[in-house]
C-alpha atoms as a PDB file:
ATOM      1  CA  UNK A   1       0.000   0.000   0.000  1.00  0.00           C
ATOM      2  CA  UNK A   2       1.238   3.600  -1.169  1.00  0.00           C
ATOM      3  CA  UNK A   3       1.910   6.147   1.773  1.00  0.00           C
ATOM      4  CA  UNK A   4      -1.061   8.524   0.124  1.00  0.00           C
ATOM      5  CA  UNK A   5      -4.109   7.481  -2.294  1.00  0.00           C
ATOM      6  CA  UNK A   6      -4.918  10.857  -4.255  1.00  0.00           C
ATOM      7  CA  UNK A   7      -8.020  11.711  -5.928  1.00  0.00           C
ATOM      8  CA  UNK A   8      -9.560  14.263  -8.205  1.00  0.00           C
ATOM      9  CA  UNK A   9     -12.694  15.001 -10.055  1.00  0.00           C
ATOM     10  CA  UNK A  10     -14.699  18.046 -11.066  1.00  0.00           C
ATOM     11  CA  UNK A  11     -18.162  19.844 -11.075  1.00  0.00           C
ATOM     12  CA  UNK A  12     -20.736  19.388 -13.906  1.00  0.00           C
ATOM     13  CA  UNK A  13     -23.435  21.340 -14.978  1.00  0.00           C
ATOM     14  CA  UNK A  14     -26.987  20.251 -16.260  1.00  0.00           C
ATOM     15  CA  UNK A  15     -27.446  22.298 -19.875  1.00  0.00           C
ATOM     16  CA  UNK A  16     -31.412  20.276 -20.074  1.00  0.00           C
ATOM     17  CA  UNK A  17     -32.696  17.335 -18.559  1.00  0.00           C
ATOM     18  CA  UNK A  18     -32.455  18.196 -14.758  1.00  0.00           C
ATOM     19  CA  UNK A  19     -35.522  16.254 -13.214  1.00  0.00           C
ATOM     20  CA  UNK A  20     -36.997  14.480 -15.720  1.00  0.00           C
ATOM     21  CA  UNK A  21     -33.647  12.053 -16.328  1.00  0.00           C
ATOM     22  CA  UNK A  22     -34.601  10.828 -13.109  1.00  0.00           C
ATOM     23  CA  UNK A  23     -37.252   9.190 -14.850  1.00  0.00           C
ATOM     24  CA  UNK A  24     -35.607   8.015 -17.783  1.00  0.00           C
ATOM     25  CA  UNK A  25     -35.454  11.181 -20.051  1.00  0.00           C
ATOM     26  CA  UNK A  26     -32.311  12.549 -21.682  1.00  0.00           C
ATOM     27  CA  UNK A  27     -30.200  15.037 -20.605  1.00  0.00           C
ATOM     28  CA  UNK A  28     -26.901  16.942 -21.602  1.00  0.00           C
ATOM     29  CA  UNK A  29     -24.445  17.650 -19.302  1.00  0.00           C
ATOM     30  CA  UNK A  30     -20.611  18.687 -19.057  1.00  0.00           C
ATOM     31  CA  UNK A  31     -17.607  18.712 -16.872  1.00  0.00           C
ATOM     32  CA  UNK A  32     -17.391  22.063 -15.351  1.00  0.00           C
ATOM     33  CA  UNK A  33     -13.485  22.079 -15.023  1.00  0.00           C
ATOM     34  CA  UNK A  34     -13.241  25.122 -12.956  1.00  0.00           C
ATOM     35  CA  UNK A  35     -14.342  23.827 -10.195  1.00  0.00           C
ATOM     36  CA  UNK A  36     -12.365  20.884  -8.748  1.00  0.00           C
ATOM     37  CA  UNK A  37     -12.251  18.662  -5.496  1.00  0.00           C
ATOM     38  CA  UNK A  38      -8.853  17.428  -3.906  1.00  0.00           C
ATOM     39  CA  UNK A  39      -9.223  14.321  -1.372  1.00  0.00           C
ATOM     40  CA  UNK A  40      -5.840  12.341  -0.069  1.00  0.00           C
ATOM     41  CA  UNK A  41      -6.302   9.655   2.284  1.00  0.00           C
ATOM     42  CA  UNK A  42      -3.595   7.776   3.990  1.00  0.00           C
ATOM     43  CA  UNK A  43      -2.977   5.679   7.288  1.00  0.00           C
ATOM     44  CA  UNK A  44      -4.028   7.057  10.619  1.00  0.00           C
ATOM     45  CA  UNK A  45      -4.669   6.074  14.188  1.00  0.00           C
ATOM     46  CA  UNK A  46      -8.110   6.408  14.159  1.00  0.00           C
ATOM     47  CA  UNK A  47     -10.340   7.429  11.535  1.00  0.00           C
ATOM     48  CA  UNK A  48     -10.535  11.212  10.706  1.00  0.00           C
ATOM     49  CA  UNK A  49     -11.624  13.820   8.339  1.00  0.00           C
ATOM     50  CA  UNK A  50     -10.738  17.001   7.403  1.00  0.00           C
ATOM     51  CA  UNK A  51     -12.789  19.233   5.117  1.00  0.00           C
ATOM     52  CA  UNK A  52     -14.289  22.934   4.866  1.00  0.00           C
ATOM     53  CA  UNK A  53     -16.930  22.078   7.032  1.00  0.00           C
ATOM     54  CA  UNK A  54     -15.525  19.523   9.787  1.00  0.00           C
ATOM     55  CA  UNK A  55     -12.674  18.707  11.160  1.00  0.00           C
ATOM     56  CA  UNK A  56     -12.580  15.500  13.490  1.00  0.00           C
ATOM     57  CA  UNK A  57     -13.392  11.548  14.320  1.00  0.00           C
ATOM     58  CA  UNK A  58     -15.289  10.694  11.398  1.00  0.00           C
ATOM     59  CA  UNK A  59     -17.670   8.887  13.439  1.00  0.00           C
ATOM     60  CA  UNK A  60     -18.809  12.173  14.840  1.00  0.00           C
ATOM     61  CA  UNK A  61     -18.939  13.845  11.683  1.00  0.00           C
ATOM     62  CA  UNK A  62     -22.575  15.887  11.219  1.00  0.00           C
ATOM     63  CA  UNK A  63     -25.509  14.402   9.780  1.00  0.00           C
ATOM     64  CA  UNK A  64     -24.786  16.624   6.464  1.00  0.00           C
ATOM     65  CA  UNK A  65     -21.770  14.539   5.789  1.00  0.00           C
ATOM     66  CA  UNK A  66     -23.179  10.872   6.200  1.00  0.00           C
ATOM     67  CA  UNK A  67     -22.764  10.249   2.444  1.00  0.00           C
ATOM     68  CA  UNK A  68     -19.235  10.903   2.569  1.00  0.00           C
ATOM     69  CA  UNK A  69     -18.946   8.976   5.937  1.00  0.00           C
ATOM     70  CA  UNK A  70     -20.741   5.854   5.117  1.00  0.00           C
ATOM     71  CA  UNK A  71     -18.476   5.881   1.649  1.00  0.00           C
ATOM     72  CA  UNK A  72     -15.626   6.133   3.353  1.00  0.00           C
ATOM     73  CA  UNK A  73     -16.388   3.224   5.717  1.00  0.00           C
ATOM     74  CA  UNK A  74     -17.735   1.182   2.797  1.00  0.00           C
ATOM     75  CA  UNK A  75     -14.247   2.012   0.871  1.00  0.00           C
ATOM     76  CA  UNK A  76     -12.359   0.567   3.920  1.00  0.00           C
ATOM     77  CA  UNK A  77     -14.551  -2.368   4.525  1.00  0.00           C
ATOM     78  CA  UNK A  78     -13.938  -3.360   0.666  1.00  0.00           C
ATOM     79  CA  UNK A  79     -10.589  -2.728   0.098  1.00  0.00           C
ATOM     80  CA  UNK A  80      -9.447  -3.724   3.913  1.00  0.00           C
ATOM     81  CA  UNK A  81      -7.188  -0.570   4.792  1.00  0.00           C
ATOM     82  CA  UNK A  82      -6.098   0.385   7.721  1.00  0.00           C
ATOM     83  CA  UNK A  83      -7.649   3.505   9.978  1.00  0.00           C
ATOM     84  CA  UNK A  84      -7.636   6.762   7.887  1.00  0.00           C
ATOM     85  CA  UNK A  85      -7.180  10.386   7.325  1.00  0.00           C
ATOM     86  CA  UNK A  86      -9.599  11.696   5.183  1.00  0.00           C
ATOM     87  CA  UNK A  87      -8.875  15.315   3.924  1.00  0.00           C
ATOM     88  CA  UNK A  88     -11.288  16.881   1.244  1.00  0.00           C
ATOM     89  CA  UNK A  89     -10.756  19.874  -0.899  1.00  0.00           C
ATOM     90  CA  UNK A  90     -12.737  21.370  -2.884  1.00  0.00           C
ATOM     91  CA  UNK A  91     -13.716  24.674  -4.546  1.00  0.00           C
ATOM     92  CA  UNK A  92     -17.579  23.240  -5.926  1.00  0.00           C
ATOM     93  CA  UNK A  93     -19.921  25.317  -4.464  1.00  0.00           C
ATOM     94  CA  UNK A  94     -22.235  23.486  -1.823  1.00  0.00           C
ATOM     95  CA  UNK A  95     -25.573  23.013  -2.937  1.00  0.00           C
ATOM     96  CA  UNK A  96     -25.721  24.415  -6.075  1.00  0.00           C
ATOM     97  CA  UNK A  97     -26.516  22.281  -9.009  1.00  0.00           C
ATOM     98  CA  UNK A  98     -22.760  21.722  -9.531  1.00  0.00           C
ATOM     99  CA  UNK A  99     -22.910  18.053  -8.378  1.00  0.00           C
ATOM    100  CA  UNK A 100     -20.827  18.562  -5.504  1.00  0.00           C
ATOM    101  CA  UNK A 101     -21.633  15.645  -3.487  1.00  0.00           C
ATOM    102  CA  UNK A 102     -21.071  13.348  -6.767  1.00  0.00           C
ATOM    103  CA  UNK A 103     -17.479  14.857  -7.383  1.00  0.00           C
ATOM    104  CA  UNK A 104     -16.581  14.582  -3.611  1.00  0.00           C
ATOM    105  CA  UNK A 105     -17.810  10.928  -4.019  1.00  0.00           C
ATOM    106  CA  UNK A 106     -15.734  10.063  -7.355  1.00  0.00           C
ATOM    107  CA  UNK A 107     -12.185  11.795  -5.644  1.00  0.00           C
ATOM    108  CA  UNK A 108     -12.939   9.565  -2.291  1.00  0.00           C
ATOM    109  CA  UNK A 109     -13.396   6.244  -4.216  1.00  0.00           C
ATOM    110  CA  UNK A 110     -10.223   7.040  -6.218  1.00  0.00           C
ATOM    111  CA  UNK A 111      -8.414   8.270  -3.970  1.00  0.00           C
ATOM    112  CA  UNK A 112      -8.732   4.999  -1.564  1.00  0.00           C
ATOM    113  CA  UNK A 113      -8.271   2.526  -4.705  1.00  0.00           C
ATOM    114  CA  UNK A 114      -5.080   4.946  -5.299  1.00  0.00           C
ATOM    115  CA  UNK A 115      -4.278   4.537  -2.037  1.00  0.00           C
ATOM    116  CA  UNK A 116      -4.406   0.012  -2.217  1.00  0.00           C
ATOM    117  CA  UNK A 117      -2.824   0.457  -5.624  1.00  0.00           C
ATOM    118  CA  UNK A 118      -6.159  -1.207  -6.954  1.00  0.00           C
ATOM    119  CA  UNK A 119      -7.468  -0.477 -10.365  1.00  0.00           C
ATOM    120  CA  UNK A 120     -10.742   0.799 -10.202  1.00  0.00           C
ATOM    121  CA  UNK A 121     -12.585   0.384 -13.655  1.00  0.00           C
ATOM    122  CA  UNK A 122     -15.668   2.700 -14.547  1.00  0.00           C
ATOM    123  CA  UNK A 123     -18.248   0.399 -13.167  1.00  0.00           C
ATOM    124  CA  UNK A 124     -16.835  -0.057  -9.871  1.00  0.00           C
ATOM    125  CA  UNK A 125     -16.586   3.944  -9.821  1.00  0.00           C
ATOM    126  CA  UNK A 126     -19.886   4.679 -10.150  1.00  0.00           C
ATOM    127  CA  UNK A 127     -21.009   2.219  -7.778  1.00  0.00           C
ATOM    128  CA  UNK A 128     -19.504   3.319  -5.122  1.00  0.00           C
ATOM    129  CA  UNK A 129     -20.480   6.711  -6.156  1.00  0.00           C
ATOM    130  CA  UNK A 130     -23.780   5.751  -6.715  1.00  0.00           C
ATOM    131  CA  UNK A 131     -24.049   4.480  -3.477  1.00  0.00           C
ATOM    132  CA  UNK A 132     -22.875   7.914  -2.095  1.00  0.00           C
ATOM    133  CA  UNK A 133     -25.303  10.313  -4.043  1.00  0.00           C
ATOM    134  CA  UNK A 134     -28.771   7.887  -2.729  1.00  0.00           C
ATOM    135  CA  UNK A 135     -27.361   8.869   0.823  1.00  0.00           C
ATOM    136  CA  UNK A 136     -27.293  12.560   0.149  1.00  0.00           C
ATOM    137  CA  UNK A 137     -30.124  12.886  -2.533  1.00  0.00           C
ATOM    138  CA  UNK A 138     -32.351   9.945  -2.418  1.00  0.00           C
ATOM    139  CA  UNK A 139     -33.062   9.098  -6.005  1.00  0.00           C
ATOM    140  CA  UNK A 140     -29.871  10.028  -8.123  1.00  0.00           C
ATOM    141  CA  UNK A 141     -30.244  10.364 -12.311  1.00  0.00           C
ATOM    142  CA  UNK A 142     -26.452   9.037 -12.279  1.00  0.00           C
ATOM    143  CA  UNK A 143     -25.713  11.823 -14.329  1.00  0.00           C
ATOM    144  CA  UNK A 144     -23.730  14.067 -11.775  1.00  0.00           C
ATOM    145  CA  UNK A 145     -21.170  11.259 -11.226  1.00  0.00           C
ATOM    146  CA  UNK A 146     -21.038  10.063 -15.102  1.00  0.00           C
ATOM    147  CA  UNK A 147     -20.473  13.918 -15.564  1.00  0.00           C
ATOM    148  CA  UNK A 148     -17.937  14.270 -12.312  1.00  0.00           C
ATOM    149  CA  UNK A 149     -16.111  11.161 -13.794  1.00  0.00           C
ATOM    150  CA  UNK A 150     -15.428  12.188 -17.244  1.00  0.00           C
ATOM    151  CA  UNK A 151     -13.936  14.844 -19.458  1.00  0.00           C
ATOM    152  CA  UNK A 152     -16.039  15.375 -21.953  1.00  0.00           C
ATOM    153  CA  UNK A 153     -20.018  16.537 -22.294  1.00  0.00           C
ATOM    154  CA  UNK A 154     -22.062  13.265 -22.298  1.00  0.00           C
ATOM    155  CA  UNK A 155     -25.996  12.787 -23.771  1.00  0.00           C
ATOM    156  CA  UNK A 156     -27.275  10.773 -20.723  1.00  0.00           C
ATOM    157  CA  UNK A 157     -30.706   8.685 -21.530  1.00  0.00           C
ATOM    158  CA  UNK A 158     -31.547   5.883 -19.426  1.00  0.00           C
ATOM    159  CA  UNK A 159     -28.152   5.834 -17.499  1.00  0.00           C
ATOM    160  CA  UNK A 160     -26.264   5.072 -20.356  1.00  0.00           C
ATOM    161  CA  UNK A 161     -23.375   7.485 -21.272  1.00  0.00           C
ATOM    162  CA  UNK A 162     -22.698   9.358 -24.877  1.00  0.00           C
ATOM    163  CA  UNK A 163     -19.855  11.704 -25.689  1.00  0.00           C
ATOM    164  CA  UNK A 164     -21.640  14.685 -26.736  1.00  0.00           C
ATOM    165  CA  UNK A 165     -19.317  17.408 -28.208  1.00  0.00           C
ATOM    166  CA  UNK A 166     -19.950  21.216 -27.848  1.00  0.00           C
ATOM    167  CA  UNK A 167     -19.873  22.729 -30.674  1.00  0.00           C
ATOM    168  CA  UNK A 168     -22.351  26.200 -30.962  1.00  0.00           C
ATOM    169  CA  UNK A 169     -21.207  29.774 -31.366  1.00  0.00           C
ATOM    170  CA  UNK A 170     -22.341  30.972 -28.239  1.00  0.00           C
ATOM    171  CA  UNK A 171     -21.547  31.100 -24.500  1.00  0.00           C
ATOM    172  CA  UNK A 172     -22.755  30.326 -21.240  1.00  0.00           C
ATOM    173  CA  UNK A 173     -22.773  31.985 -17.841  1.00  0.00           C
ATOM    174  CA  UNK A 174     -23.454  30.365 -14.967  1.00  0.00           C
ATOM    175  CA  UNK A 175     -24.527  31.922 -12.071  1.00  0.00           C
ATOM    176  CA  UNK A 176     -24.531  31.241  -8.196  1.00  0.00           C
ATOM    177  CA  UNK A 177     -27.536  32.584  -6.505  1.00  0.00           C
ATOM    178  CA  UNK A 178     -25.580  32.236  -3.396  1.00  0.00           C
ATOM    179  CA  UNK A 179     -28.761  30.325  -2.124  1.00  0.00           C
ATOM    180  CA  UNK A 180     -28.546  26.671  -1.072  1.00  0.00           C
ATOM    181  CA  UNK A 181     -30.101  24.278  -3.535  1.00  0.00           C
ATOM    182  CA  UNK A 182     -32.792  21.694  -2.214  1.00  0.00           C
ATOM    183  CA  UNK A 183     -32.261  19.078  -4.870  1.00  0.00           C
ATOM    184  CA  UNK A 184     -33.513  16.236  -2.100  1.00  0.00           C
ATOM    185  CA  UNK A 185     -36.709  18.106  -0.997  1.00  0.00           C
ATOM    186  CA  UNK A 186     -37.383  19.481  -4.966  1.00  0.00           C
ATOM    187  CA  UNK A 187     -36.517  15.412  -6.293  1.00  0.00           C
ATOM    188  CA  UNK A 188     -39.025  14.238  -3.621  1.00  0.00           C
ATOM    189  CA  UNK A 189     -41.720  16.850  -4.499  1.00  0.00           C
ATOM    190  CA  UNK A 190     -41.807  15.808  -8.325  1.00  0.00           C
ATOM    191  CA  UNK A 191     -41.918  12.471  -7.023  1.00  0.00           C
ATOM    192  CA  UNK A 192     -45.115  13.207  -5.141  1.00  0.00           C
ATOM    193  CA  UNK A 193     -46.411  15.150  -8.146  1.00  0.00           C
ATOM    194  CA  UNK A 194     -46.430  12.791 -10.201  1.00  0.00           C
ATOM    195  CA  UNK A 195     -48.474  10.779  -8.003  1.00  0.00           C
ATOM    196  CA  UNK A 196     -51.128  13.376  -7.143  1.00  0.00           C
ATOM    197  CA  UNK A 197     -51.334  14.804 -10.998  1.00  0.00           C
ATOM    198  CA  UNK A 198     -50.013  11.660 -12.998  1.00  0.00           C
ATOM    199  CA  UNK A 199     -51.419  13.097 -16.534  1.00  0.00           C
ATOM    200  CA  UNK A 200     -50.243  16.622 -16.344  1.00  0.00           C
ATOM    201  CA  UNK A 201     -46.669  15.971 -14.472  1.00  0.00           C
ATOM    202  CA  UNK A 202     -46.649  12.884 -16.658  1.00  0.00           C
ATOM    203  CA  UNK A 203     -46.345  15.213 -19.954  1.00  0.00           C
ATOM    204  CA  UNK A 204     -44.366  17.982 -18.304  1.00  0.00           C
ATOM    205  CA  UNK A 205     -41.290  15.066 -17.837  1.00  0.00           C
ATOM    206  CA  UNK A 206     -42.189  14.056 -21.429  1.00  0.00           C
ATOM    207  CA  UNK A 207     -41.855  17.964 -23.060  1.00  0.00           C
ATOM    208  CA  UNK A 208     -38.500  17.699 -21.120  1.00  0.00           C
ATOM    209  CA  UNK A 209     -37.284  15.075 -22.591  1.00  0.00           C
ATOM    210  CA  UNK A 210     -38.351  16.487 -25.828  1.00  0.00           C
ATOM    211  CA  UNK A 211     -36.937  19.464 -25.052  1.00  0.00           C
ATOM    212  CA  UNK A 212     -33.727  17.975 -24.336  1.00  0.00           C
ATOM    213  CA  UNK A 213     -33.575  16.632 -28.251  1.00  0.00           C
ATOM    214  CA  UNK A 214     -34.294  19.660 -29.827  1.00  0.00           C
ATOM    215  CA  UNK A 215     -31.361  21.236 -27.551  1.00  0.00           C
ATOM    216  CA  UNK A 216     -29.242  19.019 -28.859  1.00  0.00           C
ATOM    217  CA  UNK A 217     -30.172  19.565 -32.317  1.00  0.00           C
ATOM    218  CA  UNK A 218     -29.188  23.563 -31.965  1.00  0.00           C
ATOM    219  CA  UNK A 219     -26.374  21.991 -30.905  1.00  0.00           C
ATOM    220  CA  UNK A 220     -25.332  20.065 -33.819  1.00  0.00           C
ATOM    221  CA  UNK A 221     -26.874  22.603 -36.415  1.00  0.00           C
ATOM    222  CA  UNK A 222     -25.009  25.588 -34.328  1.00  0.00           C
ATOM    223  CA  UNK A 223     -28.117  27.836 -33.560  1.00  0.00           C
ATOM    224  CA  UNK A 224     -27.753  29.637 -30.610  1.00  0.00           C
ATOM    225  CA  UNK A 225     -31.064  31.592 -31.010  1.00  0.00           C
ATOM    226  CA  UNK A 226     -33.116  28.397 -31.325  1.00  0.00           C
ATOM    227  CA  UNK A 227     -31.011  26.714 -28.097  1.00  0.00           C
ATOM    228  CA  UNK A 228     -32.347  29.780 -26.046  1.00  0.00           C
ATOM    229  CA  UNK A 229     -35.816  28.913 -27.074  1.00  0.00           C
ATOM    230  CA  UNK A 230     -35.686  25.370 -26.380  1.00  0.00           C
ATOM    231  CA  UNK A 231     -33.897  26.891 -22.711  1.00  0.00           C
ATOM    232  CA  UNK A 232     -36.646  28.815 -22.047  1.00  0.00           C
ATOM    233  CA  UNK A 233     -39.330  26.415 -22.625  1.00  0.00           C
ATOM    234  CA  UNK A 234     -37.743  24.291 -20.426  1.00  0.00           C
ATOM    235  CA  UNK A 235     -37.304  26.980 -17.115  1.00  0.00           C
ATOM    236  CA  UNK A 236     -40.996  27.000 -17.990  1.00  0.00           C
ATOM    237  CA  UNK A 237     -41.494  23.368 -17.604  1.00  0.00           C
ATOM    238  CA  UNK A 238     -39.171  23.308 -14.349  1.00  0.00           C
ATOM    239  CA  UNK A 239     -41.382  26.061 -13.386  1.00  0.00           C
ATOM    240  CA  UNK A 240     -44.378  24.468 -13.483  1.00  0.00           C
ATOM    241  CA  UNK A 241     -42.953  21.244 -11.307  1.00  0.00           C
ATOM    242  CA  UNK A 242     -42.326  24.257  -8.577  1.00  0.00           C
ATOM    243  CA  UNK A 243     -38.502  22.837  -9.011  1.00  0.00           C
ATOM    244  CA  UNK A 244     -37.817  26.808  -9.348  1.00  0.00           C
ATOM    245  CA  UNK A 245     -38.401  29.840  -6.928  1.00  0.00           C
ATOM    246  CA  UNK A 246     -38.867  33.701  -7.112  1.00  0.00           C
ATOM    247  CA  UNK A 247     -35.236  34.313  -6.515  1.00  0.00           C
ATOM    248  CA  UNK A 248     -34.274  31.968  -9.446  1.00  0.00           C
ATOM    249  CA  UNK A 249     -37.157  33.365 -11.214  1.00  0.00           C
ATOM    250  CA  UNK A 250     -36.252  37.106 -11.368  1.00  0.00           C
ATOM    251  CA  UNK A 251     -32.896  36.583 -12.076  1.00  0.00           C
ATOM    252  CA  UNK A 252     -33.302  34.770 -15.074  1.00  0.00           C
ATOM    253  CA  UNK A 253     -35.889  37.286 -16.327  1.00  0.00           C
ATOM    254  CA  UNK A 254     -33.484  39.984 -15.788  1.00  0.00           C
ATOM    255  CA  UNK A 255     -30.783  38.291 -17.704  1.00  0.00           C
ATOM    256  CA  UNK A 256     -33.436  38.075 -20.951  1.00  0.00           C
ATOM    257  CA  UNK A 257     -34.087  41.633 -20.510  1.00  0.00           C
ATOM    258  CA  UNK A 258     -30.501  42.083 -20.817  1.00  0.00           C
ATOM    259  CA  UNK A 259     -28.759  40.246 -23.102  1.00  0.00           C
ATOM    260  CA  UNK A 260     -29.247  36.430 -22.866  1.00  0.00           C
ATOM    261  CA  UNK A 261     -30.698  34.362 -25.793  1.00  0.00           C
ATOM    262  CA  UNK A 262     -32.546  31.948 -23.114  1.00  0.00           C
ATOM    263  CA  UNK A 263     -31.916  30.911 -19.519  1.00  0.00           C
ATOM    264  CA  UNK A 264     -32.578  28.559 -17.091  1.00  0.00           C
ATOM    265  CA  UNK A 265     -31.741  26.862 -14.048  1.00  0.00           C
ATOM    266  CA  UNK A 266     -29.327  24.161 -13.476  1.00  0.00           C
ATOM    267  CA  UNK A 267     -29.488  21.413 -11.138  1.00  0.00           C
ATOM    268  CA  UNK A 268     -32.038  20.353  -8.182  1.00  0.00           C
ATOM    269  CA  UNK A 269     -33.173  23.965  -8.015  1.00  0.00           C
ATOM    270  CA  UNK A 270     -34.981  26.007  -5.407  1.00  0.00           C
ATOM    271  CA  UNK A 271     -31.999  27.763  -4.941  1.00  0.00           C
ATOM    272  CA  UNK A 272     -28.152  27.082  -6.823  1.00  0.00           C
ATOM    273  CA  UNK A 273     -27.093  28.234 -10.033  1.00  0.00           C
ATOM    274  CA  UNK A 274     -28.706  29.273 -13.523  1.00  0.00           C
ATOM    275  CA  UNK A 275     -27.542  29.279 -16.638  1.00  0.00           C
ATOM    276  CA  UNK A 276     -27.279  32.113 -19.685  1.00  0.00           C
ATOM    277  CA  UNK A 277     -26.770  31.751 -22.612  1.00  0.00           C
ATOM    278  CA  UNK A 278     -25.504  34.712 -24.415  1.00  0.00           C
ATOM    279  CA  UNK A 279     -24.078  34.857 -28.135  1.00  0.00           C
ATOM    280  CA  UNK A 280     -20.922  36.677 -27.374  1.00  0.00           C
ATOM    281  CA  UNK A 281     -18.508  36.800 -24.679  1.00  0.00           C
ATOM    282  CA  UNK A 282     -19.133  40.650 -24.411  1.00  0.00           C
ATOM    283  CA  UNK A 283     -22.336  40.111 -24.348  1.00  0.00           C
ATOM    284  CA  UNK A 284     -22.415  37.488 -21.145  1.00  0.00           C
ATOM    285  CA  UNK A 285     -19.135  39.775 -19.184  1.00  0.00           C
ATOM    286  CA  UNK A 286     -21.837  42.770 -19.188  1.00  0.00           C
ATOM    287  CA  UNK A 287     -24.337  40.424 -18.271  1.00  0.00           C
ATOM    288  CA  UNK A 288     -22.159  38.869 -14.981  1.00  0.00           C
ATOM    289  CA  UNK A 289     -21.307  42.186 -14.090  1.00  0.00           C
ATOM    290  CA  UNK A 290     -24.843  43.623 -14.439  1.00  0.00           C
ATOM    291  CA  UNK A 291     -25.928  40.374 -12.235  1.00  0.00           C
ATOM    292  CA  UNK A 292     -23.519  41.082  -9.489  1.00  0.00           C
ATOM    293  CA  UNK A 293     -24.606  44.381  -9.137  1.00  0.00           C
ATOM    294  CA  UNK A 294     -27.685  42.442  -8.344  1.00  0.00           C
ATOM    295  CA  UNK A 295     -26.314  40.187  -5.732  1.00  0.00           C
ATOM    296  CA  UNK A 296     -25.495  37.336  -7.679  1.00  0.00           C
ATOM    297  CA  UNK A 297     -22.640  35.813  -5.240  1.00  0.00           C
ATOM    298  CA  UNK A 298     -20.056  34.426  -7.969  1.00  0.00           C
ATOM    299  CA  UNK A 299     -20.279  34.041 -12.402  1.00  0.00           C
ATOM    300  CA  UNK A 300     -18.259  31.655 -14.727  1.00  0.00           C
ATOM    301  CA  UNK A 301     -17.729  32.126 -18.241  1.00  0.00           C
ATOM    302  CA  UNK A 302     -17.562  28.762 -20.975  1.00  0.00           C
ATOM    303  CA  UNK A 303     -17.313  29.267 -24.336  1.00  0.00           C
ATOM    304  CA  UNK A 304     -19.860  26.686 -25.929  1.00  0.00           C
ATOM    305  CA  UNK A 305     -18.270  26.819 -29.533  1.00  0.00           C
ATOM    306  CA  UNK A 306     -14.465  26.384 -28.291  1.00  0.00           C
ATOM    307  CA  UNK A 307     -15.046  24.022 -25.835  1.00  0.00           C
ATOM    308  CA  UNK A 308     -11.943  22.586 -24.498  1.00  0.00           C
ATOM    309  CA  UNK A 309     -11.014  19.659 -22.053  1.00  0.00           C
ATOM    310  CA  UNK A 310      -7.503  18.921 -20.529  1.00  0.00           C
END
């Protein structure tokens, strides 16, 4: 056994698809490279964990980090290591649609297979990652870890993984709300939606999923003004599950009145990120500035067109 397992992953972020690919729709996501996690792990007295949030015996770590706890003791119980330190770093904001807990997830199960000098194949990965993301959100998609895991953008349908390239002249700005997401409480109120208005929630999760094909087709046939529509529809849809809220809400109607081709939120919702999609990179810098001004907590910048992975 090495003296330290490393691990690494990144964020993602949900272009369409959020919600209904928990029931089998399509969806497109992408790495979000600039935002990373760190973990190391290596032999310790007793079990311990460091991270942003606690610092201690795991066993006493708070209830908000049982999916990282109960990992961790299923990674030791499977690969038969010795008591741990456990030291997480990452720069994913918390609760945001940014798959946080999924990255966090991916760099602990590497970074103890690092750490036994096992090889851990993609299955295994996001099984144990899997595992992690039911603890913290109930009823995963899959799609934050396939996304978390990878390196390039991925059209997920069904749990099944293909590479999607990025190729539209037009860019994207992602915005923190500075608002924790609820993606547990908003997966577990579509859930009960669709039990108390089958036929109506029933086509909402089918117009996503339609949705999500015609995004895909701007995509391909690089229109940026037609992706925006299909984006907007789709806030509409996410709307009408109450997966949004009236923060979410105004900001993406300010960023249409200035500037964005469509926009959207990203993730759970109820709090997180949106996305806007702009045409040029002028055009979404005014926009994160104008946003700030508005409170928005923190903007990134991808180019859709000239999209590049390491």
């Amino acid at each position: 056994m090495v003296v330290q397992g490393n691990g690494q992953s990144n964020g993602k972020i949900i272009l369409i698809g959020e919600h209904s690919a928990v029931y089998g729709k399509p969806a497109i996501v992408f790495p979000f490279n600039d935002t990373q996690v760190q973990v190391t792990v290596k032999a310790a007295e007793k079990n311990f964990l460091t991270s942003r949030y606690y610092i201690g015996d795991l066993q006493n770590a708070p209830e908000q980090l049982k999916s990282i706890k109960q990992l961790a003791y299923k990674l030791q119980i499977y690969l038969h290591t010795p008591n741990f330190h456990l030291n997480i770093t990452s720069t994913i904001p918390v609760a945001r649609g940014m798959g946080s807990s999924a990255a966090v997830a991916i760099a602990i199960t590497r970074a103890f297979f690092a750490w036994k000098k096992q090889a851990l194949d993609r299955q295994t990965l996001l099984f144990f990652a899997d595992f992690s993301e039911k603890i913290a959100h109930g009823n995963p998609s899959g799609m934050d870890a396939a996304a978390a895991s990878g390196d390039e953008p991925i059209f997920f349908e069904h749990k099944q993984i293909a590479n999607f390239p990025m190729n539209i002249d037009a860019y994207l700005l992602v915005a923190d709300t500075g608002v924790l997401g609820q993606t547990r409480a908003a997966v577990k109120s579509v859930a009960q939606r669709l039990q108390t208005f089958q036929k109506e929630t029933s086509s909402i999760i089918q117009e996503l999923g339609l949705l999500t094909g015609q995004a895909k087709e701007a995509i391909i046939t690089n229109q940026p003004e037609y992706l925006g529509e299909v984006m907007n529809q789709a806030q509409t849809c996410l709307k009408t599950l109450t997966v949004s809220n009236p923060l979410l809400d105004n900001f993406i109607q300010f960023s249409l009145k200035n500037g964005a081709l469509g926009a959207k939120l990203t993730g759970g919702g109820r709090g997180g990120c949106f996305l806007a999609l702009t045409k040029t990179k002028e055009q979404a810098e005014v926009l994160a500035c104008l946003l700030k001004e508005r409170g928005i907590k923190e903007t990134w910048i991808q180019g859709l067109g000239v999209y590049q992975y390491a």
